[in-house]
Protein backbone atom coordinates (compact mmCIF):
# COMPACT_ATOMS: atom_id res chain seq x y z
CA UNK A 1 53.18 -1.89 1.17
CA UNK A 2 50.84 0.15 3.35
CA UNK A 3 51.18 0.52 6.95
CA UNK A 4 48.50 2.01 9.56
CA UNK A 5 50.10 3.94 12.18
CA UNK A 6 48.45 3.66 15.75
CA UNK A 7 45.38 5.79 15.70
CA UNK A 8 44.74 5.71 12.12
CA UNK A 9 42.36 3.97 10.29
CA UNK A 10 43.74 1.93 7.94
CA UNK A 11 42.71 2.21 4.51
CA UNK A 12 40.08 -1.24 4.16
CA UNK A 13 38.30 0.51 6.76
CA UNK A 14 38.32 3.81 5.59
CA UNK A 15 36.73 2.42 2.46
CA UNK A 16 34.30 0.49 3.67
CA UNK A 17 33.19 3.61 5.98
CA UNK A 18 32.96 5.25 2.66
CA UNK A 19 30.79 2.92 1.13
CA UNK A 20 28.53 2.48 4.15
CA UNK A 21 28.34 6.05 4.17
CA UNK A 22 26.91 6.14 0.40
CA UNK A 23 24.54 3.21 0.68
CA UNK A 24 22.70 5.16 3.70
CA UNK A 25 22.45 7.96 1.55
CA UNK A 26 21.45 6.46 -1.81
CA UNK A 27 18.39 4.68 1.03
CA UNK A 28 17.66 8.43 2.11
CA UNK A 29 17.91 10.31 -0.73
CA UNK A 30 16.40 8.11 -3.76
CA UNK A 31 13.09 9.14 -5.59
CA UNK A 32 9.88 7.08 -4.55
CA UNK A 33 8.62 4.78 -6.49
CA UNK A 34 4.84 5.33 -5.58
CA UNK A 35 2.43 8.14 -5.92
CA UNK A 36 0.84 9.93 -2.78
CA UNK A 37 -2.27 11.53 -2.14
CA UNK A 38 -4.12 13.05 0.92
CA UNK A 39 -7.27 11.95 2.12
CA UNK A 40 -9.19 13.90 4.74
CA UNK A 41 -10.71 10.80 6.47
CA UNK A 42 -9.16 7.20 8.27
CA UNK A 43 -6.98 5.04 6.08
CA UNK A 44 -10.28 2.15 6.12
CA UNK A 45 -12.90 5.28 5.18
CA UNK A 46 -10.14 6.36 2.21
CA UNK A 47 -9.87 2.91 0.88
CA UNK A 48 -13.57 1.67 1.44
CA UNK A 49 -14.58 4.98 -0.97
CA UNK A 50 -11.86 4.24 -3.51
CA UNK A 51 -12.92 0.56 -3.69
CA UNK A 52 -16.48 1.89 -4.07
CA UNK A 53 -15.64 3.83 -6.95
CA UNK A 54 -13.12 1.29 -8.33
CA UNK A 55 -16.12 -1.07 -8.43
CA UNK A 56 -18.77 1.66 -9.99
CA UNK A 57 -16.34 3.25 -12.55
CA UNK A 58 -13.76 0.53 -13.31
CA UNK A 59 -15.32 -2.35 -13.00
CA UNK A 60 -18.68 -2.02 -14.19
CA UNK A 61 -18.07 -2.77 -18.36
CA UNK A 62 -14.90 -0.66 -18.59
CA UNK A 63 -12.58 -2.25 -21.05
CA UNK A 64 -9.82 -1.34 -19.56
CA UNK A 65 -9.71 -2.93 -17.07
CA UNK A 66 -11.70 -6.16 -17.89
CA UNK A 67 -8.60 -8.05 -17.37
CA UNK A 68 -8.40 -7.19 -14.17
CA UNK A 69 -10.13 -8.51 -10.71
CA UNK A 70 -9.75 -6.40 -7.77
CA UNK A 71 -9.59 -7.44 -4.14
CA UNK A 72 -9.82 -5.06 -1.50
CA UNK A 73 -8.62 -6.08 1.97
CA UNK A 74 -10.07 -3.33 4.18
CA UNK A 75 -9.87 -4.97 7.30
CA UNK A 76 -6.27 -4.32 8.07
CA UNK A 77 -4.72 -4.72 11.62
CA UNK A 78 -1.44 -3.36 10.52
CA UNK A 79 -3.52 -0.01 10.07
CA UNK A 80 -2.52 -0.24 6.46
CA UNK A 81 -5.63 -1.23 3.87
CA UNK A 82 -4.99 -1.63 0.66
CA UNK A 83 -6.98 -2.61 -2.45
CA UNK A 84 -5.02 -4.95 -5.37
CA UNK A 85 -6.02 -5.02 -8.79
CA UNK A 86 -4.70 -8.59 -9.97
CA UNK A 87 -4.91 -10.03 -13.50
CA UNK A 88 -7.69 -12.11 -13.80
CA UNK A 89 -6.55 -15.29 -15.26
CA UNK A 90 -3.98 -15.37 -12.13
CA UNK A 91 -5.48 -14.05 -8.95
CA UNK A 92 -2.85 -15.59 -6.66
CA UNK A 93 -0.33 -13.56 -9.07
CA UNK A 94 1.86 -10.62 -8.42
CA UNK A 95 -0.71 -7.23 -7.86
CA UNK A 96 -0.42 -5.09 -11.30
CA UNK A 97 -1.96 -2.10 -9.15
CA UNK A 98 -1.51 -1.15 -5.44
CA UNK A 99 -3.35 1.73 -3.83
CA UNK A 100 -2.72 0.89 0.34
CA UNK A 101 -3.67 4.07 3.10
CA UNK A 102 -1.97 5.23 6.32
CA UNK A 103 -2.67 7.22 9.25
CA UNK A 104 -1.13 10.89 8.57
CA UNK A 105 -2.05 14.21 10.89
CA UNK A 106 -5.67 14.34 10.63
CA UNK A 107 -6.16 12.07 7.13
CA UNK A 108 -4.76 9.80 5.61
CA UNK A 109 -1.96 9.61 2.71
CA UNK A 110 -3.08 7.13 0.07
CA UNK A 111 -0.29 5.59 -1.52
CA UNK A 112 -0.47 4.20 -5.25
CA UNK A 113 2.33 1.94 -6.79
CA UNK A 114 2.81 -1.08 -9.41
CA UNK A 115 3.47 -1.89 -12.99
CA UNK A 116 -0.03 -0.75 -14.38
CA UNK A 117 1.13 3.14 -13.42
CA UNK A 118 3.56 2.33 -16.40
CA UNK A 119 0.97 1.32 -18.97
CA UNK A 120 -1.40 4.11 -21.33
CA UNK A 121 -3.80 3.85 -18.40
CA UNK A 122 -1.53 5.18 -15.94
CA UNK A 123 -2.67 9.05 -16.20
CA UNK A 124 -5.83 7.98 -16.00
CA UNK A 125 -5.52 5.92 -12.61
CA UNK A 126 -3.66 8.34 -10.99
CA UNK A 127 -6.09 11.02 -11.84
CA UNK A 128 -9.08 8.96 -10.75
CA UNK A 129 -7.41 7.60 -7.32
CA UNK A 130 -6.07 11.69 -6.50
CA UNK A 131 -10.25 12.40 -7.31
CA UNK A 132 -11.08 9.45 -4.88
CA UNK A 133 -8.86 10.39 -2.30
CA UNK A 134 -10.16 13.82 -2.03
CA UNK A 135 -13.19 12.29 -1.84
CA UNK A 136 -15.68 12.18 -4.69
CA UNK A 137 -17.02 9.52 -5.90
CA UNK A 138 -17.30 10.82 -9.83
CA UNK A 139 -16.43 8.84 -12.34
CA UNK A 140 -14.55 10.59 -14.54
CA UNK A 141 -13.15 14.92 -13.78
């Protein structure tokens, strides 16, 4: 039988202390599951260019992506817009592609997350949203 002596924790609480302790650091200390990028200009600027060139070099005859529809919601009051690329038999559907932008410093960081990063296409997204966010506008590097 265990007994807590006055003062001392007794050893439920000492454990569940312990535990507490490790969630908060597993929240703090766990890899991101989204890529980052800085843009020199306003989060709506960022996006509004990437959505440009999404619509020039992605969605103009590229197979790749001919599955895909993409919506971009620019108009953000939450300072946050963000451009989905949805499948396009289910357009009320989970987004397979994320790229959302956030005031940082001067720019913006352009954030880029979602189950098409996973796919054979995912080098080639991440290298054309980095390009975008930089801001050109070309197609391909």
């Amino acid at each position: 039988m265990s007994r807590a002596f006055p003062g001392q924790p007794s050893r439920g609480a000492f454990l569940g202390a312990a535990a507490a302790g490790l969630l908060l650091a597993g929240c703090l200390g766990g890899p991101k599951d989204y890529f980052s990028y800085a843009a020199a200009s306003a989060p709506s600027s960022a996006t509004a260019g990437i959505a440009d060139a999404m619509r020039r070099c992605w969605f103009s005859g590229e197979p790749a992506f001919s599955g895909y529809i993409y919506a971009p919601e620019l108009n953000s009051y939450s300072g946050r817009p963000r451009i989905l690329l949805l499948p396009k038999g289910a357009p009320g559907g989970l987004p397979q592609l994320v790229v959302s932008a956030e005031a940082a410093g001067r720019g913006s960081e352009v954030k880029l997350f979602g189950p098409l990063l996973g796919t054979s296409e995912g080098p080639r997204i991440r290298a054309d949203i980095a390009r975008w966010a930089a801001g050109s506008s070309a197609c391909q590097a």
